[in-house]
N, C-alpha and C. Protein backbone atom coordinates (compact mmCIF):
# COMPACT_ATOMS: atom_id res chain seq x y z
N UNK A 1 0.85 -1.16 0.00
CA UNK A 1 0.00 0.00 0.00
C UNK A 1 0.90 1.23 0.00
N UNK A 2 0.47 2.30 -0.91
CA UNK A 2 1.33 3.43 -0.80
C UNK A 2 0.82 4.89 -0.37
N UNK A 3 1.88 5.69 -0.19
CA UNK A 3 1.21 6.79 0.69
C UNK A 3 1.12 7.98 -0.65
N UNK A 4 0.28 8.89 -0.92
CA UNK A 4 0.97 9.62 -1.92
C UNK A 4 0.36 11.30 -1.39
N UNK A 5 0.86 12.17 -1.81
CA UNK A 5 0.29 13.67 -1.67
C UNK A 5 -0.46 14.03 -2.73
N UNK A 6 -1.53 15.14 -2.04
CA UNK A 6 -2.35 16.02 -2.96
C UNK A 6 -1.16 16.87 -3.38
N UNK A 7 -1.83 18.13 -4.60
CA UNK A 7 -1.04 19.10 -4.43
C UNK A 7 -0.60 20.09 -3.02
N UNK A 8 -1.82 20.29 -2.53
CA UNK A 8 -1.62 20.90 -1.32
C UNK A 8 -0.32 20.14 -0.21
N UNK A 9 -0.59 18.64 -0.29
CA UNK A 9 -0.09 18.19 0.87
C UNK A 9 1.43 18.30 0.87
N UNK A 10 1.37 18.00 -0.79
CA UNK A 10 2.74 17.98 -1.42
C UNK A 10 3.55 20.07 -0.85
N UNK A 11 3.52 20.74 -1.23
CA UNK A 11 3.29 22.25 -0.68
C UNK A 11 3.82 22.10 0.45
N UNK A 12 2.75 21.65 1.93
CA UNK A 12 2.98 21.80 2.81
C UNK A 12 3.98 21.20 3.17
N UNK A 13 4.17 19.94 2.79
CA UNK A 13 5.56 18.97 3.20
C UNK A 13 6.82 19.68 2.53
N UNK A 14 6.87 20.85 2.09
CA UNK A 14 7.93 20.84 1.18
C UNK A 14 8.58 21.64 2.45
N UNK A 15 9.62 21.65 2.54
CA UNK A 15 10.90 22.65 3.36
C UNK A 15 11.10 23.69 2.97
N UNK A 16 11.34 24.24 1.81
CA UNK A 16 11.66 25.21 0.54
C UNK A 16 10.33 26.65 1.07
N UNK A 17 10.66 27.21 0.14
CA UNK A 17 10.11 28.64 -0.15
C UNK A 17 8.83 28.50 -0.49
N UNK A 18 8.71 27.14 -1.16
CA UNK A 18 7.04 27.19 -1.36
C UNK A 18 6.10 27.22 -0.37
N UNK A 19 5.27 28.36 -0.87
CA UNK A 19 4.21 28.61 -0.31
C UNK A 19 2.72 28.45 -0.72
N UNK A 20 1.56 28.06 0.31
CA UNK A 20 0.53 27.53 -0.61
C UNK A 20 -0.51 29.25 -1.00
N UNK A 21 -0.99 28.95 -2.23
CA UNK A 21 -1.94 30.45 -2.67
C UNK A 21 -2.80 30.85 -1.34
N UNK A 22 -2.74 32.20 -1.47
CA UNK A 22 -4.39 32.57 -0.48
C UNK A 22 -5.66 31.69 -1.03
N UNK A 23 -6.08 31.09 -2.16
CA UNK A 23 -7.21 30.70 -2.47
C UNK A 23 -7.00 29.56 -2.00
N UNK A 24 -5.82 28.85 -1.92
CA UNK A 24 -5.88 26.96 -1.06
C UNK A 24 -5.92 27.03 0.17
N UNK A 25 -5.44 27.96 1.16
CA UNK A 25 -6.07 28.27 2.43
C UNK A 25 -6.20 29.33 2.74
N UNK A 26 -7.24 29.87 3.38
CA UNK A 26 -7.22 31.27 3.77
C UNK A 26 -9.10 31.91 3.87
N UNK A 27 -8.71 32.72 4.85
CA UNK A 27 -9.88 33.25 5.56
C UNK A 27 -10.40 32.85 7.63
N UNK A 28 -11.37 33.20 7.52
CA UNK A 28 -12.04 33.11 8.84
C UNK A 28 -12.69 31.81 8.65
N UNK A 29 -13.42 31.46 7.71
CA UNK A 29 -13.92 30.04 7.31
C UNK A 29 -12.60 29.81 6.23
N UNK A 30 -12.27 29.01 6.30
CA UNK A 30 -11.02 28.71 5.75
C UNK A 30 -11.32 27.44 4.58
N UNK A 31 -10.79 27.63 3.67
CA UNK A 31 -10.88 26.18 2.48
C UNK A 31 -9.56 25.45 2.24
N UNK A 32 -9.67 24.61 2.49
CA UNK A 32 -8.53 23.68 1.55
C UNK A 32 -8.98 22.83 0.47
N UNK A 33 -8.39 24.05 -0.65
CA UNK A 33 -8.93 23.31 -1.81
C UNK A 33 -7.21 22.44 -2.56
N UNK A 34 -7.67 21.19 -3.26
CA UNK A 34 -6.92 20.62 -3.90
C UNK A 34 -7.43 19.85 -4.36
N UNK A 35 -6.23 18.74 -5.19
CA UNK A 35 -6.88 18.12 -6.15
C UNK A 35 -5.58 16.61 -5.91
N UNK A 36 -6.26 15.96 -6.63
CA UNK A 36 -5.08 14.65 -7.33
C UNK A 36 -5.49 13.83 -8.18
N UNK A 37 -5.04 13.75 -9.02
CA UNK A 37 -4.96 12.75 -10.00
C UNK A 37 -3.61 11.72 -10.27
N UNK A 38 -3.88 10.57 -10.50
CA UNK A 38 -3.42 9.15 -10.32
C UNK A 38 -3.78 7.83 -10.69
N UNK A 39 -3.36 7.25 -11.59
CA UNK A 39 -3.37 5.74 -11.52
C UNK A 39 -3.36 4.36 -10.25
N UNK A 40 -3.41 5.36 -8.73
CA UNK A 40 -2.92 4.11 -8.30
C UNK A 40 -3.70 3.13 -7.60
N UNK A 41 -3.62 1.97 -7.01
CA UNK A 41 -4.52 1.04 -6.92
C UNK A 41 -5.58 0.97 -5.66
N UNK A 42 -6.26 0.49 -5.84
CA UNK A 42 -6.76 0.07 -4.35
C UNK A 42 -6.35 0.36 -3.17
N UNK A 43 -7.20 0.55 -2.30
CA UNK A 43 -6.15 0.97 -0.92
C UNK A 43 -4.84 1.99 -0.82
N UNK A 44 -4.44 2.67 -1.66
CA UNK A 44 -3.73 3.61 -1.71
C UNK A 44 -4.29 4.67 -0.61
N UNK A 45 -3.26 5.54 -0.20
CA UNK A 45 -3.60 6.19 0.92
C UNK A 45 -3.12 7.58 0.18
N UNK A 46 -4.16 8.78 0.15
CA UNK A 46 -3.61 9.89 0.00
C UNK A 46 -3.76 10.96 0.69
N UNK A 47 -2.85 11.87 1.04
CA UNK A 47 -2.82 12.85 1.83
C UNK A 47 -3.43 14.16 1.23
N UNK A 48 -4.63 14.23 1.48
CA UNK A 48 -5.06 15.64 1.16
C UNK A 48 -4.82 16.75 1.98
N UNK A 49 -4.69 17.13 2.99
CA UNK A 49 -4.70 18.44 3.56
C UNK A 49 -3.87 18.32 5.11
N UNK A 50 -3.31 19.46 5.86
CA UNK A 50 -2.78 18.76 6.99
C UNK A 50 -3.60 20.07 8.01
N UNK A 51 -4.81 19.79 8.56
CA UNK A 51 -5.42 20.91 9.31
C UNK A 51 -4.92 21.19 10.85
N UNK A 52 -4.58 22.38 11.27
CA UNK A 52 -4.09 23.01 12.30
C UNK A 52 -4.98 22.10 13.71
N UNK A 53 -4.40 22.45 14.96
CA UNK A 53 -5.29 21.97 16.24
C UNK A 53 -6.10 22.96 16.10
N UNK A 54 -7.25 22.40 16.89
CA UNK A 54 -8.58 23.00 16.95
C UNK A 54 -9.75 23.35 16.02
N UNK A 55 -8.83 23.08 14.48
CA UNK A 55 -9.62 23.09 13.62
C UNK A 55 -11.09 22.66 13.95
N UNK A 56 -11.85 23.22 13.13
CA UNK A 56 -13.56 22.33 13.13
C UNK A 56 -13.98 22.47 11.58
N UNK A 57 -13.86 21.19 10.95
CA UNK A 57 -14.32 21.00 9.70
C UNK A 57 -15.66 21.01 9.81
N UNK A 58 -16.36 21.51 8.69
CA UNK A 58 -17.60 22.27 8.72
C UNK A 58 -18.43 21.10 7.45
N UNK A 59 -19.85 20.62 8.07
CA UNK A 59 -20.86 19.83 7.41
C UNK A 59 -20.66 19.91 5.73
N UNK A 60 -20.35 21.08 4.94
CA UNK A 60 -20.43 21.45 3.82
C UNK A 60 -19.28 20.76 2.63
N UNK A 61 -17.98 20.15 3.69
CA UNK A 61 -16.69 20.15 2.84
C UNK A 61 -17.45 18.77 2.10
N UNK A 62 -16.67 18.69 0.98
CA UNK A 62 -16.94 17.58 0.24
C UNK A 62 -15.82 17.39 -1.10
N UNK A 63 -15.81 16.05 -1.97
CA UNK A 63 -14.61 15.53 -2.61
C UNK A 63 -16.03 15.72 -4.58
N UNK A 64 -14.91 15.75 -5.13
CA UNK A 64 -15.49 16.16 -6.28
C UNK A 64 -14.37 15.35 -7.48
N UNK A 65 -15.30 14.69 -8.28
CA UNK A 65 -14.46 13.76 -9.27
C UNK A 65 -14.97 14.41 -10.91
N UNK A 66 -13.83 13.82 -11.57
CA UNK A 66 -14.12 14.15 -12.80
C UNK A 66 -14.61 12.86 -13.15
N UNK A 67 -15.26 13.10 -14.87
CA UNK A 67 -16.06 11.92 -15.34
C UNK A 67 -14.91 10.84 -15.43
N UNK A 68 -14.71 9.62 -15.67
CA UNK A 68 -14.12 8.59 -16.38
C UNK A 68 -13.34 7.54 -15.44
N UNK A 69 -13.64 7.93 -14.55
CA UNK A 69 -12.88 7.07 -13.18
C UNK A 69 -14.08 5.64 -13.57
N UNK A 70 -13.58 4.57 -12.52
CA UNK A 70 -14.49 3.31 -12.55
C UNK A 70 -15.59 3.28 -12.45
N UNK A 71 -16.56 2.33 -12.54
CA UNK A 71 -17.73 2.78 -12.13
C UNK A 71 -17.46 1.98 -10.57
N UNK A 72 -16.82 0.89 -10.47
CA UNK A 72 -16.53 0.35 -8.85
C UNK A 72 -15.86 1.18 -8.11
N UNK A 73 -15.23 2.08 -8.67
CA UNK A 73 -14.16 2.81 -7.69
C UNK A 73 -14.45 3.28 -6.14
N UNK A 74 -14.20 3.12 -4.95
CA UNK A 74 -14.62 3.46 -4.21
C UNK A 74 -13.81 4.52 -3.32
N UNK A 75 -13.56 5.54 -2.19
CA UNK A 75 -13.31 6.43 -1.62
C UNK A 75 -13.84 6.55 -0.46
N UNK A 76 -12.75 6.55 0.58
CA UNK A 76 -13.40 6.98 1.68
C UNK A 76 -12.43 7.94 2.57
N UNK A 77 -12.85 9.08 2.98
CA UNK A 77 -12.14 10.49 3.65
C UNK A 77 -12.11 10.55 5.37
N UNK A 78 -11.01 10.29 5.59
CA UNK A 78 -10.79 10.58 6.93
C UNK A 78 -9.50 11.06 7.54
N UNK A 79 -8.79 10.27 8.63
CA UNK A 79 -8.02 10.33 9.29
C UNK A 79 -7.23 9.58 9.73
N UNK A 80 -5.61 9.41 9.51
CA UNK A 80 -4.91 8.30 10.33
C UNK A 80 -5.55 6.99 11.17
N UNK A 81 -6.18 7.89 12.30
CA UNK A 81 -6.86 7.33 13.00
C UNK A 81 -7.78 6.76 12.69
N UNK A 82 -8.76 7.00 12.16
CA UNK A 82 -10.20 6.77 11.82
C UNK A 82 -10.34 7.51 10.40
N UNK A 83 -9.94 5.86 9.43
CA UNK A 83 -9.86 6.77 7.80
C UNK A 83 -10.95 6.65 7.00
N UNK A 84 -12.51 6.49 8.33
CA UNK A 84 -13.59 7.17 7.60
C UNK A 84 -14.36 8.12 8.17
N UNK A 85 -13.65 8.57 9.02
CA UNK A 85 -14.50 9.45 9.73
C UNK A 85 -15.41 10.64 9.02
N UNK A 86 -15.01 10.96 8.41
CA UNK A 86 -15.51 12.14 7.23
C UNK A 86 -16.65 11.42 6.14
N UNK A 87 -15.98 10.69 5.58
CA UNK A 87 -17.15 9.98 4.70
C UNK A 87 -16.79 8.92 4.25
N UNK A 88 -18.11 7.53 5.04
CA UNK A 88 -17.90 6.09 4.54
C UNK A 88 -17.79 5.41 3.29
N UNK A 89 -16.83 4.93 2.89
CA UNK A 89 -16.46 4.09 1.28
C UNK A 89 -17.99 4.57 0.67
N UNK A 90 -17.94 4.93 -0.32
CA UNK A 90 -18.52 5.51 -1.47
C UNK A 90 -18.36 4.86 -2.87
N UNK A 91 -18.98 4.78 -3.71
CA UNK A 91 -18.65 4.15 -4.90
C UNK A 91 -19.14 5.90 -5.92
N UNK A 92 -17.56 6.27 -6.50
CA UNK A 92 -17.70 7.60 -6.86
C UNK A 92 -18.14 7.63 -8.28
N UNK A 93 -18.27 6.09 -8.95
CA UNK A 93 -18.82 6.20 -10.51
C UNK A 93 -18.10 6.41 -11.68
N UNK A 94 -18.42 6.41 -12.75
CA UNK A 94 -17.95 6.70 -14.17
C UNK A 94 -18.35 8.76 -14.21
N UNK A 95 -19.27 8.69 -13.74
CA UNK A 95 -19.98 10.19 -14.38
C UNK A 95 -19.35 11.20 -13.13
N UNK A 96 -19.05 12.25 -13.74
CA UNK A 96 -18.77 13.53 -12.79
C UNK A 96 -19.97 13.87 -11.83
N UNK A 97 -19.15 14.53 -10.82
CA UNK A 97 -20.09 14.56 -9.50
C UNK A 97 -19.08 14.78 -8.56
N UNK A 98 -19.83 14.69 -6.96
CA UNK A 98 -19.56 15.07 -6.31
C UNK A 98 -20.35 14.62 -4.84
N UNK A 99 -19.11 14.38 -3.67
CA UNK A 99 -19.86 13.89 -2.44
C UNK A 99 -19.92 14.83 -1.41
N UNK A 100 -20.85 15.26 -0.59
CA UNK A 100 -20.64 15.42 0.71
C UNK A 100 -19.84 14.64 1.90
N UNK A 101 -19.06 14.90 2.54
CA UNK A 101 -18.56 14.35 3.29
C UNK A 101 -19.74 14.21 4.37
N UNK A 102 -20.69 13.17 4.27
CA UNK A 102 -21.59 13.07 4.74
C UNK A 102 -21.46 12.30 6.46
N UNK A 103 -20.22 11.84 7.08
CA UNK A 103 -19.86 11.67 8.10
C UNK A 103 -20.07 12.94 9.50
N UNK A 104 -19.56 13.69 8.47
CA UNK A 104 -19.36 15.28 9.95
C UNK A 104 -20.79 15.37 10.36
N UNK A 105 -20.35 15.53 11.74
CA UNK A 105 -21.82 16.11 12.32
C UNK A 105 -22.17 17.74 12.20
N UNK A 106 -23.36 17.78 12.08
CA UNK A 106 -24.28 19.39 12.25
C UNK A 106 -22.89 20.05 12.86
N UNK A 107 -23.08 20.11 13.90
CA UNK A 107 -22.22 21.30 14.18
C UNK A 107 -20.33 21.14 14.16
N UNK A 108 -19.94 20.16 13.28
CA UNK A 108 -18.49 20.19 12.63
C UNK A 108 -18.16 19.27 13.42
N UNK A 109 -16.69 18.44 12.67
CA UNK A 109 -16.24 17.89 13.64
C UNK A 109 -14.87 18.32 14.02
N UNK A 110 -14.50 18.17 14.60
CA UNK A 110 -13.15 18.76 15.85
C UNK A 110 -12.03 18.13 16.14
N UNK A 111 -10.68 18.90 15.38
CA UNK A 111 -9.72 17.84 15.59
C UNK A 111 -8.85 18.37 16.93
N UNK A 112 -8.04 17.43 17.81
CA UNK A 112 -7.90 18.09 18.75
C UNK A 112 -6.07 17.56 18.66
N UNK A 113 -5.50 17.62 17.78
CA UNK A 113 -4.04 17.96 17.17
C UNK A 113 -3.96 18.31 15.80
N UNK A 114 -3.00 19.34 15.41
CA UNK A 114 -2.74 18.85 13.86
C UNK A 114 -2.89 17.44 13.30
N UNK A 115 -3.83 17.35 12.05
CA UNK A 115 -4.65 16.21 12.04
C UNK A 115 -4.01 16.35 9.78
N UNK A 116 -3.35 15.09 9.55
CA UNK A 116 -3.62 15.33 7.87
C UNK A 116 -4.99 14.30 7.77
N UNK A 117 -5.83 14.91 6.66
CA UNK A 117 -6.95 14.50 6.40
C UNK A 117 -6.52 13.29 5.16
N UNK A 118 -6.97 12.22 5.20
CA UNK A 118 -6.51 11.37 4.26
C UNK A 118 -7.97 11.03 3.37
N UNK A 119 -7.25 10.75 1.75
CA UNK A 119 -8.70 9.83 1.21
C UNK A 119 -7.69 8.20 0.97
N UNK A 120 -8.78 7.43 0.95
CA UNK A 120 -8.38 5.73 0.68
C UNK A 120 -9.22 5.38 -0.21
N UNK A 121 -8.32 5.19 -1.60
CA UNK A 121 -9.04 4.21 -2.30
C UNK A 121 -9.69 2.99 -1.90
N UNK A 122 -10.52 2.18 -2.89
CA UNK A 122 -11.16 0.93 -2.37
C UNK A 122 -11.55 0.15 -3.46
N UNK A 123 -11.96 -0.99 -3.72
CA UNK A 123 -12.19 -1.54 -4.49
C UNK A 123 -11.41 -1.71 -6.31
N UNK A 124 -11.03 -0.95 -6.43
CA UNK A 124 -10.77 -0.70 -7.74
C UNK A 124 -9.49 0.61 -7.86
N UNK A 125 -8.47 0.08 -8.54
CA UNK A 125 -7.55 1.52 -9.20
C UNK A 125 -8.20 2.52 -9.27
N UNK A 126 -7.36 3.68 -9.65
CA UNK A 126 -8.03 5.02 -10.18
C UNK A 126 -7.72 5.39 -11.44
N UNK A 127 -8.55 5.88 -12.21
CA UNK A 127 -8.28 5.79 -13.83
C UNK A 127 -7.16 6.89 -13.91
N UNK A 128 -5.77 6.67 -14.60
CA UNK A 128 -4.77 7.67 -14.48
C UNK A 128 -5.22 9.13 -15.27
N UNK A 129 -5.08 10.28 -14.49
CA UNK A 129 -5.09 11.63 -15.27
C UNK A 129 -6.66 12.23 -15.23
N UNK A 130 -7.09 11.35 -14.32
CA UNK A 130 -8.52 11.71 -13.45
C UNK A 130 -8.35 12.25 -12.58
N UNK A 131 -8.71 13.75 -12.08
CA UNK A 131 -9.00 14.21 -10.96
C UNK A 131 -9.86 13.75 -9.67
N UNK A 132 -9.46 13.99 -8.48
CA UNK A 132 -10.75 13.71 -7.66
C UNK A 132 -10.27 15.04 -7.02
N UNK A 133 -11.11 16.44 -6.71
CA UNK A 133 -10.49 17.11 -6.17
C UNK A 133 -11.47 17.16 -4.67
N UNK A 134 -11.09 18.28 -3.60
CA UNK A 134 -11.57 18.23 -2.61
C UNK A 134 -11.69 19.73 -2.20
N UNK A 135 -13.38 20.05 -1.11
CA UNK A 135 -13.23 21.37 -1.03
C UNK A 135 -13.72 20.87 0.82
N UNK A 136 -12.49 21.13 1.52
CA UNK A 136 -12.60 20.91 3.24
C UNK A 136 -12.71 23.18 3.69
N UNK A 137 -14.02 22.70 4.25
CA UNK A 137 -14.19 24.11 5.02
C UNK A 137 -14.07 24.13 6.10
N UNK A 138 -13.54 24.75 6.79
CA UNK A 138 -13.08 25.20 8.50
C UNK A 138 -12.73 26.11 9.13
N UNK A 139 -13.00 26.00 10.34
CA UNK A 139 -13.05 26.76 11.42
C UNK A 139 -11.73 26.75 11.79
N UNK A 140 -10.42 27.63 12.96
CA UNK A 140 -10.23 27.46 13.34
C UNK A 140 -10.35 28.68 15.16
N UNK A 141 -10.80 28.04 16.12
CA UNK A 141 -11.35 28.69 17.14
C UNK A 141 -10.19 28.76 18.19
């Protein structure tokens, strides 16, 4: 099983000068937007975002695919810990669209360390040069 980065995650891990845009994080409600595209298989683990302590991801965030991926393909968004906490294996389809991270509760859920948010493939590869991108909204209090 392999580990791989979003663009964002990739960014943040870097040591260097790079810095991520005001539009990939930034504000009072804050977004982490990114994306990845990849060939890789099943169970692959990818690092989308790495959110601050205290964060509170907000009911609204959700993962967004382009058309042509599997129709078995499955996805599920969470955490090291608990890598569905955000939203349970999903089957994301052939056709473009888009999920709610239908896990978070009403009033957000709450990480209580710097937390990277992971997605896990399932069932099936990912069609290479397919996007799945992601829009995580949050708090931090």
């Amino acid at each position: 099983m392999s580990n791989v980065n979003s663009n964002v995650a990739a960014i943040q891990a870097d040591s260097t000068s790079n810095k991520l845009k005001p539009h990939a994080l930034h504000g009072r409600v804050r977004i982490a937007k990114g994306f990845y595209a990849g060939n890789d298989a099943a169970g692959t683990i990818i690092n989308l975002v790495k959110l601050p302590p205290t964060a509170v991801i907000l009911p609204s965030s959700k993962i967004r695919f382009e058309a042509g991926q599997g129709a078995t393909t499955t996805v599920k968004v969470g955490t090291s810990a608990d890598d569905d906490a955000l939203l349970a294996a999903v089957a994301i389809g052939a056709s473009a669209g888009s999920k709610e991270l239908s896990a978070i509760p009403v009033d957000g859920y709450k990480l209580t360390g710097e937390t990277m948010l992971i997605m896990t493939t399932g069932v099936a590869a990912l069609t290479a040069d397919k996007k799945i991108g992601f829009e995580i909204f949050y708090v931090v209090d």
